[in-house]
PDB file of N, CA and C in Angstrom:
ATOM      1  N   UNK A   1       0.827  -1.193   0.000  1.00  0.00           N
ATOM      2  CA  UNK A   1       0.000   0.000   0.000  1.00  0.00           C
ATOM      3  C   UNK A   1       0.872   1.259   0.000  1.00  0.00           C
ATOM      4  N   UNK A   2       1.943   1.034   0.511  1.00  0.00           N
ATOM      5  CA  UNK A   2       3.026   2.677   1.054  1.00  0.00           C
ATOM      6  C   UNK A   2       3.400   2.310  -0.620  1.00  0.00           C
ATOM      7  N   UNK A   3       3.821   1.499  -0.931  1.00  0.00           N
ATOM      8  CA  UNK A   3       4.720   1.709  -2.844  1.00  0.00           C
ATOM      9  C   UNK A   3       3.186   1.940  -3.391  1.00  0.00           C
ATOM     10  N   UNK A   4       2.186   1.610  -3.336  1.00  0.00           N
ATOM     11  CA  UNK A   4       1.131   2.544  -4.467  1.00  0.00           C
ATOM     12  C   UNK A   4       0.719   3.818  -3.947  1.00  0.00           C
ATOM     13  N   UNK A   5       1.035   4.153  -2.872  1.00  0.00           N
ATOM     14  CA  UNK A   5       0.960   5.664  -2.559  1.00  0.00           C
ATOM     15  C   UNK A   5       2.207   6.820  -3.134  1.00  0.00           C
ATOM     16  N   UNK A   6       3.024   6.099  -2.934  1.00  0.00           N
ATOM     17  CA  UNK A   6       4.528   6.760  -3.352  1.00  0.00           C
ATOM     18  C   UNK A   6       4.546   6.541  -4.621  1.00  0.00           C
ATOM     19  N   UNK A   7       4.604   5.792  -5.640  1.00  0.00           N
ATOM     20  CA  UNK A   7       4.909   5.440  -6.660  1.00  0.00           C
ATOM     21  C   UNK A   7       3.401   5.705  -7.852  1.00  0.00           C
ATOM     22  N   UNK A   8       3.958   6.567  -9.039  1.00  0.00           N
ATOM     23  CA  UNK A   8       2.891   6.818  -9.817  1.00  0.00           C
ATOM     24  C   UNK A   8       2.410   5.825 -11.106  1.00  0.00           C
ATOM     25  N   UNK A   9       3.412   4.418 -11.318  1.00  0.00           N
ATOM     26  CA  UNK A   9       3.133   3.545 -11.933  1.00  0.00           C
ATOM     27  C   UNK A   9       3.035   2.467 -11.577  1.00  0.00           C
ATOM     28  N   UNK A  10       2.490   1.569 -11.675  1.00  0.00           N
ATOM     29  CA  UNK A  10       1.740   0.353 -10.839  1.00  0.00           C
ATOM     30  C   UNK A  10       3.269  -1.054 -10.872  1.00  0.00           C
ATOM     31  N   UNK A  11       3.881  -0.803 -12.125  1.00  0.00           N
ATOM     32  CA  UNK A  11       5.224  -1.472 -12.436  1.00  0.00           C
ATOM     33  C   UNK A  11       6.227  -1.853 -11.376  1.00  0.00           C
ATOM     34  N   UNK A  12       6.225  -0.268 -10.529  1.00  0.00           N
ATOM     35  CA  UNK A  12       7.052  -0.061  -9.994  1.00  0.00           C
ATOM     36  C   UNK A  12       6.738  -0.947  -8.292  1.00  0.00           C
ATOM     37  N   UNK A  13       5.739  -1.404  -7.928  1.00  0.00           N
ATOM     38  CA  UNK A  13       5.586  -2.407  -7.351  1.00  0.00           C
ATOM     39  C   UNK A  13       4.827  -3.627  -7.405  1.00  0.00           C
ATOM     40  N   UNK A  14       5.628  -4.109  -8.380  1.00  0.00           N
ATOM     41  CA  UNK A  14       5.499  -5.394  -8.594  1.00  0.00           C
ATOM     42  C   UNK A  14       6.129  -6.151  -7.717  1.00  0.00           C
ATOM     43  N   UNK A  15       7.403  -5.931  -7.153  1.00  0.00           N
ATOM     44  CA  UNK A  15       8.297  -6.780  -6.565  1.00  0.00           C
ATOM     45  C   UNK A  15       7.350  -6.673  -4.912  1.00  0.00           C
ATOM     46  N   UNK A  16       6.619  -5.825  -4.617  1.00  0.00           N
ATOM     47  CA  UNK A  16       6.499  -6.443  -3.211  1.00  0.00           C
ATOM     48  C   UNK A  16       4.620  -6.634  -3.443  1.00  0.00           C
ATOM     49  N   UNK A  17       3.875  -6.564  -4.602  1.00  0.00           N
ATOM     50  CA  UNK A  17       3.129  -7.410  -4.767  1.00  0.00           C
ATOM     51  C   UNK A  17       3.265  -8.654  -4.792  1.00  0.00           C
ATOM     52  N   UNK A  18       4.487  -9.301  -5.687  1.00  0.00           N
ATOM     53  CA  UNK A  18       4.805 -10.620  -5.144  1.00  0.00           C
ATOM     54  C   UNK A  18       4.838 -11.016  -3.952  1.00  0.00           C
ATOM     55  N   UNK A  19       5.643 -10.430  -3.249  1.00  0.00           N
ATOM     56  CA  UNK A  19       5.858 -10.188  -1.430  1.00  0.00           C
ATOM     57  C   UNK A  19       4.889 -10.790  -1.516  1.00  0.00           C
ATOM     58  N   UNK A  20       3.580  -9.677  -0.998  1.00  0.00           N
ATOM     59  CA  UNK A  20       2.425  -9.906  -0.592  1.00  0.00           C
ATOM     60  C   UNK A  20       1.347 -11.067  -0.883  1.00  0.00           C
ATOM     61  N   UNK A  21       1.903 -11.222  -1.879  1.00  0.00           N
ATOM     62  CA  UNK A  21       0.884 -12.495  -2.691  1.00  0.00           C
ATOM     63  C   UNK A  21       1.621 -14.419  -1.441  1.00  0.00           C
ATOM     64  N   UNK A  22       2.696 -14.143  -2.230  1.00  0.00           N
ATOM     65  CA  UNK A  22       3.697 -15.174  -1.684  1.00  0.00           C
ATOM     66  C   UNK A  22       3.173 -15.058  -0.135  1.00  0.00           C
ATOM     67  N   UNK A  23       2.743 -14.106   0.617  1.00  0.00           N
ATOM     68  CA  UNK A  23       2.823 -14.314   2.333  1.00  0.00           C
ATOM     69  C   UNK A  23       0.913 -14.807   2.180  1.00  0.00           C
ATOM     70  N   UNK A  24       0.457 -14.202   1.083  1.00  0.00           N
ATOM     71  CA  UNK A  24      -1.293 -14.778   1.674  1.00  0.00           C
ATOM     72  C   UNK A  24      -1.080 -16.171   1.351  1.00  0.00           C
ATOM     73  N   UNK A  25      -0.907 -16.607   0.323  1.00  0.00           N
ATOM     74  CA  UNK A  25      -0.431 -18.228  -0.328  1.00  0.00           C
ATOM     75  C   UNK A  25      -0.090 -19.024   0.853  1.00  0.00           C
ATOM     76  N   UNK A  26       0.712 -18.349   1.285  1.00  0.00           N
ATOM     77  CA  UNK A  26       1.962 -19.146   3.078  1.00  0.00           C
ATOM     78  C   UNK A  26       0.633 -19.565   3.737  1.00  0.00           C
ATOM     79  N   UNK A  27      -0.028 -18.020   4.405  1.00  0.00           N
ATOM     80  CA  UNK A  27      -0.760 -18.310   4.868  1.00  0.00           C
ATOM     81  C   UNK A  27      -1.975 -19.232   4.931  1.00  0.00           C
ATOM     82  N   UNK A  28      -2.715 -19.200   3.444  1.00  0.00           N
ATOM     83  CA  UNK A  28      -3.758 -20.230   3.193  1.00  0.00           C
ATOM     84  C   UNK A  28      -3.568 -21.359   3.375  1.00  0.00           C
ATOM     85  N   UNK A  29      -2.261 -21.607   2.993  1.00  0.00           N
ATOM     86  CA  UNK A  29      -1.436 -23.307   3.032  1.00  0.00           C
ATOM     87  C   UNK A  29      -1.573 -23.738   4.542  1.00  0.00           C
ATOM     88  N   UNK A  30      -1.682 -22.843   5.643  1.00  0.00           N
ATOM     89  CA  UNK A  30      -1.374 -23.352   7.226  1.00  0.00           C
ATOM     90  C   UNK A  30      -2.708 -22.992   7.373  1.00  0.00           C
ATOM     91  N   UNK A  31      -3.294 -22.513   6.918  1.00  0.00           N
ATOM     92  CA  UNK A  31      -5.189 -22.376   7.311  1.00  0.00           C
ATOM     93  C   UNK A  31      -5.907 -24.172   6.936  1.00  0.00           C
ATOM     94  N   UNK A  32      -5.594 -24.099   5.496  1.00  0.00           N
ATOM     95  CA  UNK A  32      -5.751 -25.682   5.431  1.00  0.00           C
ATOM     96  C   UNK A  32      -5.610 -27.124   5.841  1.00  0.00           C
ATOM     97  N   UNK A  33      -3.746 -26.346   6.504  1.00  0.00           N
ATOM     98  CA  UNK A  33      -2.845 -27.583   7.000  1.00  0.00           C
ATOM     99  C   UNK A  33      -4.197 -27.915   8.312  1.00  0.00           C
ATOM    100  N   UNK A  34      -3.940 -26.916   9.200  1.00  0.00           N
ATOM    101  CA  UNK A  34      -4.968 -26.725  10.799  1.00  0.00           C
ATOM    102  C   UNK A  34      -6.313 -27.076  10.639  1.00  0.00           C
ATOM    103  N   UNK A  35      -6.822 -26.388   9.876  1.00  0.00           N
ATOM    104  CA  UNK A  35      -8.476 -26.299  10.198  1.00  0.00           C
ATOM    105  C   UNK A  35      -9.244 -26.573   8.661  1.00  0.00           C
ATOM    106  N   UNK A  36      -8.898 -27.556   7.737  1.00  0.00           N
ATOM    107  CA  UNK A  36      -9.352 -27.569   6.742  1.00  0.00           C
ATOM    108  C   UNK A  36     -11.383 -27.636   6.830  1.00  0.00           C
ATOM    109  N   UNK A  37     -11.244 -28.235   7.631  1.00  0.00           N
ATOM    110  CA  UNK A  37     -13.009 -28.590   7.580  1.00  0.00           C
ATOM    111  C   UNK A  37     -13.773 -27.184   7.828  1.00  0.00           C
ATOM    112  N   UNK A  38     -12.990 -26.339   9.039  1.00  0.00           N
ATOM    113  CA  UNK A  38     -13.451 -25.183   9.433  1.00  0.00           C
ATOM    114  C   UNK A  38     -13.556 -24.294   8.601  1.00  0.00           C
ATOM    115  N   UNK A  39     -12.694 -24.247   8.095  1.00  0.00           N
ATOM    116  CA  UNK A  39     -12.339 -23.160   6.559  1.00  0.00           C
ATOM    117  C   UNK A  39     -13.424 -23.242   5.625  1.00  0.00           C
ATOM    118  N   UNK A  40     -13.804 -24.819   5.265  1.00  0.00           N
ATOM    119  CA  UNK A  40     -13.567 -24.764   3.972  1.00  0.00           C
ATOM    120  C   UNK A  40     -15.527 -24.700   4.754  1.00  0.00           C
ATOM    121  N   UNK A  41     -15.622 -24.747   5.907  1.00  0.00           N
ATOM    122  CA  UNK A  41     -17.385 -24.562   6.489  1.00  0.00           C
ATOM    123  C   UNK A  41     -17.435 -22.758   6.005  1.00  0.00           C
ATOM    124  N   UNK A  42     -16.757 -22.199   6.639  1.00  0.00           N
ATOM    125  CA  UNK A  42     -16.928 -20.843   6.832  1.00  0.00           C
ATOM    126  C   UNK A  42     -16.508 -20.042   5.413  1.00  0.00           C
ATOM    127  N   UNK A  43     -15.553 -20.577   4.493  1.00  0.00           N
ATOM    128  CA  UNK A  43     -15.460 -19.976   2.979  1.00  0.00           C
ATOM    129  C   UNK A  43     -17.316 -20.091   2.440  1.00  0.00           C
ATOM    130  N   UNK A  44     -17.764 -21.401   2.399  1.00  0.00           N
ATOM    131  CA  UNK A  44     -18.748 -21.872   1.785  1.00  0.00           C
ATOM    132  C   UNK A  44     -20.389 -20.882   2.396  1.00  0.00           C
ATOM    133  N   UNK A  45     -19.912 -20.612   3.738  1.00  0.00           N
ATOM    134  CA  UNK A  45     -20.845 -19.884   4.306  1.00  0.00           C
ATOM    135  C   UNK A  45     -20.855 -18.340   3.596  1.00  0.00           C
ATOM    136  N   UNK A  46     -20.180 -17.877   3.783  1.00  0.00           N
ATOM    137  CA  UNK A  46     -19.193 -16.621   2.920  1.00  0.00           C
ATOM    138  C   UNK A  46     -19.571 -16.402   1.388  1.00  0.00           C
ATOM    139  N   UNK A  47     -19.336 -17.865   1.091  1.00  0.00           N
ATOM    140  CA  UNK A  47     -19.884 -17.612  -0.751  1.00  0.00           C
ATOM    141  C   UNK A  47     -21.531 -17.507  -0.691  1.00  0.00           C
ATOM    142  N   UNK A  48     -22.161 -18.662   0.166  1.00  0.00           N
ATOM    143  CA  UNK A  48     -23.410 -18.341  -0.241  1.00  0.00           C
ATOM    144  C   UNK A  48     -24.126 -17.533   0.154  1.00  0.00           C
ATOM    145  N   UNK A  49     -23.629 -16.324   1.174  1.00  0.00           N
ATOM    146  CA  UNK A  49     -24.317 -15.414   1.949  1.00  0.00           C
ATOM    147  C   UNK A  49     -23.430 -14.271   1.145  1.00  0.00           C
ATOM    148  N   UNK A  50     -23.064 -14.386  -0.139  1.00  0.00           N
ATOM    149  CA  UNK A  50     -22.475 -13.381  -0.530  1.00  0.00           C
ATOM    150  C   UNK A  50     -21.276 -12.342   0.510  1.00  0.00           C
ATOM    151  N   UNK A  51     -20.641 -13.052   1.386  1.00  0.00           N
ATOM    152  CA  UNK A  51     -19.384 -12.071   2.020  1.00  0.00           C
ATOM    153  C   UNK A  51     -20.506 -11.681   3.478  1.00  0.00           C
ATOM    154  N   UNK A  52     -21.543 -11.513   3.628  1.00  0.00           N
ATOM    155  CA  UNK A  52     -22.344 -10.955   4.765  1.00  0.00           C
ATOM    156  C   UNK A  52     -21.739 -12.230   5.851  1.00  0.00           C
ATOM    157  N   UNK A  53     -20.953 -10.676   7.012  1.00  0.00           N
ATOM    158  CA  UNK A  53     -20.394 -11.719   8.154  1.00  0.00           C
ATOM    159  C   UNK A  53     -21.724 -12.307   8.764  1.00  0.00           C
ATOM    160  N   UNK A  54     -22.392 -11.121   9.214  1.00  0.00           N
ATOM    161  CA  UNK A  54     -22.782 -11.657  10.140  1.00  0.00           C
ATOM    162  C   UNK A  54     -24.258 -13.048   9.947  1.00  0.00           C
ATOM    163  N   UNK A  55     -24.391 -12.999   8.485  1.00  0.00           N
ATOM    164  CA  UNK A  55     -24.937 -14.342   8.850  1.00  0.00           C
ATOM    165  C   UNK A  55     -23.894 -15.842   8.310  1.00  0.00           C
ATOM    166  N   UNK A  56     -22.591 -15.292   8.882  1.00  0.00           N
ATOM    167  CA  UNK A  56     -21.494 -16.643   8.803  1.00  0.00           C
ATOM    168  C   UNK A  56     -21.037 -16.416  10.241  1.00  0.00           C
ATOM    169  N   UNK A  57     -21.667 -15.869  10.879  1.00  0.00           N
ATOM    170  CA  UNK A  57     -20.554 -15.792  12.561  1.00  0.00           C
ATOM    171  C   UNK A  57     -20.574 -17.521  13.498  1.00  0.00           C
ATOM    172  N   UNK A  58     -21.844 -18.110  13.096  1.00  0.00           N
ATOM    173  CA  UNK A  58     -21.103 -19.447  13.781  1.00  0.00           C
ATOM    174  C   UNK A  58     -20.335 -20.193  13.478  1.00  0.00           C
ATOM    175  N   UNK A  59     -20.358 -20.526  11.696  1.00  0.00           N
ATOM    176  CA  UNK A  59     -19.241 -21.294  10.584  1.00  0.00           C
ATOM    177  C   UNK A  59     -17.856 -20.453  11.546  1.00  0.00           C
ATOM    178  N   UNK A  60     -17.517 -18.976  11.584  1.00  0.00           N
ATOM    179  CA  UNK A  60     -16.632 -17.779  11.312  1.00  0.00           C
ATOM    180  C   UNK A  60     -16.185 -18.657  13.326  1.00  0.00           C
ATOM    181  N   UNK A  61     -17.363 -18.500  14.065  1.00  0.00           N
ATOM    182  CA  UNK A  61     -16.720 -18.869  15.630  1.00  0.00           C
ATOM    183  C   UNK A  61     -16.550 -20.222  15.309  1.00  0.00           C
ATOM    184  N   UNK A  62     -16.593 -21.059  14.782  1.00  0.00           N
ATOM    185  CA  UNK A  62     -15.891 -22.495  14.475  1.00  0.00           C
ATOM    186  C   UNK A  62     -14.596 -22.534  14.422  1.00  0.00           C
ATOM    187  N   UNK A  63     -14.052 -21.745  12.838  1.00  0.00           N
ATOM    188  CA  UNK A  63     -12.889 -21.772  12.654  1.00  0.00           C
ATOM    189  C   UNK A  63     -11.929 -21.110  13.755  1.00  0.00           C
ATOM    190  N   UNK A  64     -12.431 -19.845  14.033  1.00  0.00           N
ATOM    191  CA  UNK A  64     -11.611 -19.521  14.988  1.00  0.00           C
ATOM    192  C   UNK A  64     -11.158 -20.130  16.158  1.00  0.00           C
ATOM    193  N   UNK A  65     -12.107 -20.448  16.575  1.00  0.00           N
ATOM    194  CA  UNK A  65     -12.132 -21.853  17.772  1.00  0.00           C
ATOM    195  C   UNK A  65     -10.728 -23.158  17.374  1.00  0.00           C
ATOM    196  N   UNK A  66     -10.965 -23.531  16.028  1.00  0.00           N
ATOM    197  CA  UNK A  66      -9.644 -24.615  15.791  1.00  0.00           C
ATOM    198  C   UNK A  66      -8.471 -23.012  15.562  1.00  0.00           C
ATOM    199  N   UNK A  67      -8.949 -22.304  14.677  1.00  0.00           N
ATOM    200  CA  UNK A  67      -7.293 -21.882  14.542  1.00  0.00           C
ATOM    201  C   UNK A  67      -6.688 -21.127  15.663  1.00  0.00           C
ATOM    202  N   UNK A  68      -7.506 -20.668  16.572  1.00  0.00           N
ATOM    203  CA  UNK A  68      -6.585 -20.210  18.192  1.00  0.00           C
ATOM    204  C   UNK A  68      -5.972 -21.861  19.133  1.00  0.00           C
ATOM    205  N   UNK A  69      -6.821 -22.614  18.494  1.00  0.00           N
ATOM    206  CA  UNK A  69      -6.288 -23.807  19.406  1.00  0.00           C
ATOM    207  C   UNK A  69      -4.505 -24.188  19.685  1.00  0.00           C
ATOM    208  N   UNK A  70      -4.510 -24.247  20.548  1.00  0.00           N
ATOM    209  CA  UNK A  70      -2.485 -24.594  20.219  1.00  0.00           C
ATOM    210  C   UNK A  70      -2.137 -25.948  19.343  1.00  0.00           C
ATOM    211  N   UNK A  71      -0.908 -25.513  18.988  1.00  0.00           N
ATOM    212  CA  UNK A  71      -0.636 -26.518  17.848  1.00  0.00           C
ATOM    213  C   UNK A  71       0.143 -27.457  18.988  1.00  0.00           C
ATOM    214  N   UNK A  72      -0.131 -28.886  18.187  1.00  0.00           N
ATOM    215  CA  UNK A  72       0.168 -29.738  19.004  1.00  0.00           C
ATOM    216  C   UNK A  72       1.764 -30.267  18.409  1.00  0.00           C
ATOM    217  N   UNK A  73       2.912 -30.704  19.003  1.00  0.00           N
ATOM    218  CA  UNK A  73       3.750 -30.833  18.265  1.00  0.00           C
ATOM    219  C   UNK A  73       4.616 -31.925  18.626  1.00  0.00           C
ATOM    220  N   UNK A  74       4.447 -32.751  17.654  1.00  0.00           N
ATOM    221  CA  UNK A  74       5.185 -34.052  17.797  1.00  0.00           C
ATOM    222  C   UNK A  74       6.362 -34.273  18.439  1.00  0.00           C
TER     223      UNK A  74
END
């Protein structure tokens, strides 16, 4: 967001759009690894309520519920 404020051609941050892309990717990958069922409850809630939280907040308190849980580690 600071390089498309500063910068008057979109070119010129490309390199930390990648950044950014590459860290949501990371992230989705460990949303799946953890809580695939939860996710993939609360995406589906999300699509068919068109994005409206609040009629996904129990799917939405599910996931959160597994992804605050501590990771357990072998």
């Amino acid at each position: 967001m600071e390089c498309k404020s500063k910068c008057e051609h979109p070119k010129e941050c490309l390199e930390q759009a990648h950044d950014v892309q590459d860290c949501v990717l990371d992230t989705f990958a460990v949303i799946k690894e953890r809580c695939p069922v939860e996710w993939s409850a609360f995406t589906a809630c999300m699509d068919k309520y068109n994005t409206r939280l609040e009629d996904c907040r129990r799917t939405q308190k599910k996931f959160m519920a597994c992804w605050n849980k501590p990771e357990v580690k072998a």
